[in-house]
Structures are given as C-alpha cells and as structure tokens.
C-alpha atoms as a PDB file:
ATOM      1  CA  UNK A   1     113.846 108.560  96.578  1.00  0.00           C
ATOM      2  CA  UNK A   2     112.229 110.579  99.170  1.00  0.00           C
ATOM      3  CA  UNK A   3     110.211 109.640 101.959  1.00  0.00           C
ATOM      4  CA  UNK A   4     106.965 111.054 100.844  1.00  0.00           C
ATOM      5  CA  UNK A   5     107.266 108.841  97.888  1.00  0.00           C
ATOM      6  CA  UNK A   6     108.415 106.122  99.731  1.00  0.00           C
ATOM      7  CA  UNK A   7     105.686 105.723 101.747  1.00  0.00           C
ATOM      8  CA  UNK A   8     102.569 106.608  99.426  1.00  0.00           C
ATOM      9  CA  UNK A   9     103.886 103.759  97.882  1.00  0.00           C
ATOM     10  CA  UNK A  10     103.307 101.795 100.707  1.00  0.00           C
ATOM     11  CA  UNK A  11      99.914 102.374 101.721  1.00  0.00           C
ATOM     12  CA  UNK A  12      97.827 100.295  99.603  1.00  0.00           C
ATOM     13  CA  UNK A  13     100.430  97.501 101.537  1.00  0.00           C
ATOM     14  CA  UNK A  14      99.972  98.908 104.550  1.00  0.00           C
ATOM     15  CA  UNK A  15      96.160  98.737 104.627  1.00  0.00           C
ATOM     16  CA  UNK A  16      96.218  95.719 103.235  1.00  0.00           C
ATOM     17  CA  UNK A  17      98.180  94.525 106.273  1.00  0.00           C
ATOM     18  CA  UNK A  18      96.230  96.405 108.542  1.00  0.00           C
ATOM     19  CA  UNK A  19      92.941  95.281 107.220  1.00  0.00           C
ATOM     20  CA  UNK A  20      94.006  91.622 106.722  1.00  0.00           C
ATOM     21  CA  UNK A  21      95.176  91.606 111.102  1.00  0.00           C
ATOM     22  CA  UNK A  22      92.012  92.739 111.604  1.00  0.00           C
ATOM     23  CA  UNK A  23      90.354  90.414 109.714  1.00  0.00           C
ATOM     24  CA  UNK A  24      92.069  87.638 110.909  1.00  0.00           C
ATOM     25  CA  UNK A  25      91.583  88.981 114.545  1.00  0.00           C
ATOM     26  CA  UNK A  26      88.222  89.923 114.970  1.00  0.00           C
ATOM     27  CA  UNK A  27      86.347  88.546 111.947  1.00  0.00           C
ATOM     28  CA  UNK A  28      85.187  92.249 110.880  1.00  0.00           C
ATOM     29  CA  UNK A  29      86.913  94.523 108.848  1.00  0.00           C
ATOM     30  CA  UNK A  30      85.138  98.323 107.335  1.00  0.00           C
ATOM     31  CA  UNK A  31      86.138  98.727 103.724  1.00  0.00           C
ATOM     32  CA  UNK A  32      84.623 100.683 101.229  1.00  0.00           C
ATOM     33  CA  UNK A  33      83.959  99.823  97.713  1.00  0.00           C
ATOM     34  CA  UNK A  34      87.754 101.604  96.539  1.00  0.00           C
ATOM     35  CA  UNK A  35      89.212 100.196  99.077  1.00  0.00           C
ATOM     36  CA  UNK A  36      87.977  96.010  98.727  1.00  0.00           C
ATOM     37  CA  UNK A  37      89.049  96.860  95.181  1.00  0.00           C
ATOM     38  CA  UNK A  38      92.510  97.628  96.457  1.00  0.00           C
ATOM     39  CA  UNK A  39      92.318  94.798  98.875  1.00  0.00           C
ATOM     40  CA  UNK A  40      91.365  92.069  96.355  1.00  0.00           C
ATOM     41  CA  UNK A  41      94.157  92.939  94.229  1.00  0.00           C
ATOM     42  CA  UNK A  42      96.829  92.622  96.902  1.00  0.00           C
ATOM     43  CA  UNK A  43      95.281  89.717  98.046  1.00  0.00           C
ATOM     44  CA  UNK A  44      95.780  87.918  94.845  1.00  0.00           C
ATOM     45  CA  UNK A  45      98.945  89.598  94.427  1.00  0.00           C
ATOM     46  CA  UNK A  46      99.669  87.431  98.249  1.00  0.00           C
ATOM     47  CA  UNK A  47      97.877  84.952  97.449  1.00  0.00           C
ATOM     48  CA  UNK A  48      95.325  85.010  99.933  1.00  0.00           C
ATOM     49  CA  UNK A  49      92.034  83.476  98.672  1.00  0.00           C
ATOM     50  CA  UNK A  50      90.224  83.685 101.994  1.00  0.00           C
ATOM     51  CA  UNK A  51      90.538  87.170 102.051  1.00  0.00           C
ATOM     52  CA  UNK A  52      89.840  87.687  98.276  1.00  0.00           C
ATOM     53  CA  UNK A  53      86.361  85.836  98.874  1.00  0.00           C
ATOM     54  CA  UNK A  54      85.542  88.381 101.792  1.00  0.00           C
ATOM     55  CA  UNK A  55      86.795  91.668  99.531  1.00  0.00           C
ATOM     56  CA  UNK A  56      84.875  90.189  96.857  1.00  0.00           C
ATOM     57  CA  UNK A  57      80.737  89.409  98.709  1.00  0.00           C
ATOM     58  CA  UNK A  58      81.665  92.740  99.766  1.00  0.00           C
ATOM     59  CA  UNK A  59      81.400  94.173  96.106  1.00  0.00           C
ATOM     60  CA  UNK A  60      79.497  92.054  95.354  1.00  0.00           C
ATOM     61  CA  UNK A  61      76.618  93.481  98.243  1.00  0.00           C
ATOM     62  CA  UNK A  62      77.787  97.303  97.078  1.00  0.00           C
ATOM     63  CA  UNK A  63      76.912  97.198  93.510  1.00  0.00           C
ATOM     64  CA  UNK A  64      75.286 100.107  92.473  1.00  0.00           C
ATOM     65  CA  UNK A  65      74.715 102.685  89.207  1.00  0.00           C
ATOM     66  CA  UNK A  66      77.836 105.081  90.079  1.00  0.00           C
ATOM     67  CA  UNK A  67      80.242 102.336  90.743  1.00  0.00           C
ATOM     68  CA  UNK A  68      78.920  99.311  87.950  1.00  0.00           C
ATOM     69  CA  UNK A  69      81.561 100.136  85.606  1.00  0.00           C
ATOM     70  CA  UNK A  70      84.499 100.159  87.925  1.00  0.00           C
ATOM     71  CA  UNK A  71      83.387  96.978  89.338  1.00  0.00           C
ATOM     72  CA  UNK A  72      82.778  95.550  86.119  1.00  0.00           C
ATOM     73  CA  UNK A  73      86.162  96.047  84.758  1.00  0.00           C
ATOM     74  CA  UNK A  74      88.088  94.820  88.240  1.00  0.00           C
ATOM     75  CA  UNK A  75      85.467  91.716  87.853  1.00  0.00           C
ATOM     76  CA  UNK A  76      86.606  91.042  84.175  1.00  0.00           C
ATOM     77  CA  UNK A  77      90.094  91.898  85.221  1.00  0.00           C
ATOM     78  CA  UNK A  78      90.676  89.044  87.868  1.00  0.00           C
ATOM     79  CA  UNK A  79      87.753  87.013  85.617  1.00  0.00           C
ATOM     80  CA  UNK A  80      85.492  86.792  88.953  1.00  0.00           C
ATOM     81  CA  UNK A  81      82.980  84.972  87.850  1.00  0.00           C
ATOM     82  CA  UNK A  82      80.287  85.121  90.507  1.00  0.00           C
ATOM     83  CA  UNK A  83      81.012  88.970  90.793  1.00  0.00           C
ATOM     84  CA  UNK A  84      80.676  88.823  86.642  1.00  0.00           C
ATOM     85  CA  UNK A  85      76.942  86.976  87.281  1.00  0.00           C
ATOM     86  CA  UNK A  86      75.687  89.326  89.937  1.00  0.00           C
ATOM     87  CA  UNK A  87      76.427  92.232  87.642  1.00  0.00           C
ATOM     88  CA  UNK A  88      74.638  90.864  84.921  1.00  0.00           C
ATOM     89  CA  UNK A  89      72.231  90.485  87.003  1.00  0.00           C
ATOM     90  CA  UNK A  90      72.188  93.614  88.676  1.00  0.00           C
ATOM     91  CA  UNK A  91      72.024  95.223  85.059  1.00  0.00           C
ATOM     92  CA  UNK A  92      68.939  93.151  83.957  1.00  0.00           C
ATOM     93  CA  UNK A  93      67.109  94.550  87.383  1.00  0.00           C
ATOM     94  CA  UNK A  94      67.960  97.546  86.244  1.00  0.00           C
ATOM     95  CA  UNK A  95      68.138  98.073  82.718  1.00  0.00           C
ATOM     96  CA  UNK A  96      66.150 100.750  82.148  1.00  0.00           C
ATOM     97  CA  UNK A  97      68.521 102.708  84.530  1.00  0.00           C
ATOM     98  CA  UNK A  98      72.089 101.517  83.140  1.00  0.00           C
ATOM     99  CA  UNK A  99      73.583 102.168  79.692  1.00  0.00           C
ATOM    100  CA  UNK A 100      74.847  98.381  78.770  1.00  0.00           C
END
C-alpha cells in the first residue's frame, strides 16, 4: 500500500477529528454541506450523537434545489427523521420548483 493511498483514506477521519476538537473546543466548527454529510456518517460510525445533532441542523439550515436529492438520500439513509420532515417541507414550499 502506498502512502498516497494510505492517507486519502484517512482524511474523511482526519477531518472528522479535526472538526470534532474544534467543536468540542470552541463551540464553532465551518462545514459545508459535503462535508456535515461526511461528518454525520463518521459520527454515527463513533457513535457520537452530540455531534450528529450539530452536522445534522446544519443540513438541515442548507437545504436547497441543487443539493435536495443528496440530502434526501443521506436523510433516508441514517432514517433522520426531522431532516426527512424539513425536506418535505422544503419541497411543499417549493413545489413548483422541484421535480418530486
């Protein structure tokens, strides 16, 4: 295994940890929608439901047309309910503008 392999492997872990120290730290963390999705699923993957609540309010306050489907499938994924209801409702705000 090389390096280079080795370590893209890591990342997702490593800003995970990163994110999670600063988090715990300072009480603010900068994600972006990708990377909360990321988050969230090592977060479950550790166990860490504080931190899954925080990756998920911020999807949850990012919802928008070019990202609904991703979101939609992580929410269904992990069956996150409240993330499930605000994308229902986000759809019926805008259902002329969404496909569902």
């Amino acid at each position: 295994m090389s390096f280079k392999i080795f370590s893209e492997s890591l990342k997702p872990e490593i800003a995970y940890f990163i994110s999670s120290l600063r988090l715990l730290y300072t009480n603010r963390v900068k994600l972006t929608e990708n990377l909360a999705v990321d988050l969230y699923e090592l977060g479950d993957k550790y166990l860490q439901k504080d931190i899954m609540e925080i990756y998920e309010e911020l999807l949850v306050n990012n919802i928008n047309l070019e990202n609904l489907e991703r979101i939609k499938e992580f929410a269904r994924k992990f069956e996150i309910d409240g993330l499930e209801k605000e994308i229902k409702g986000f759809i019926k705000f805008h259902q002329g503008e969404t496909h569902h």
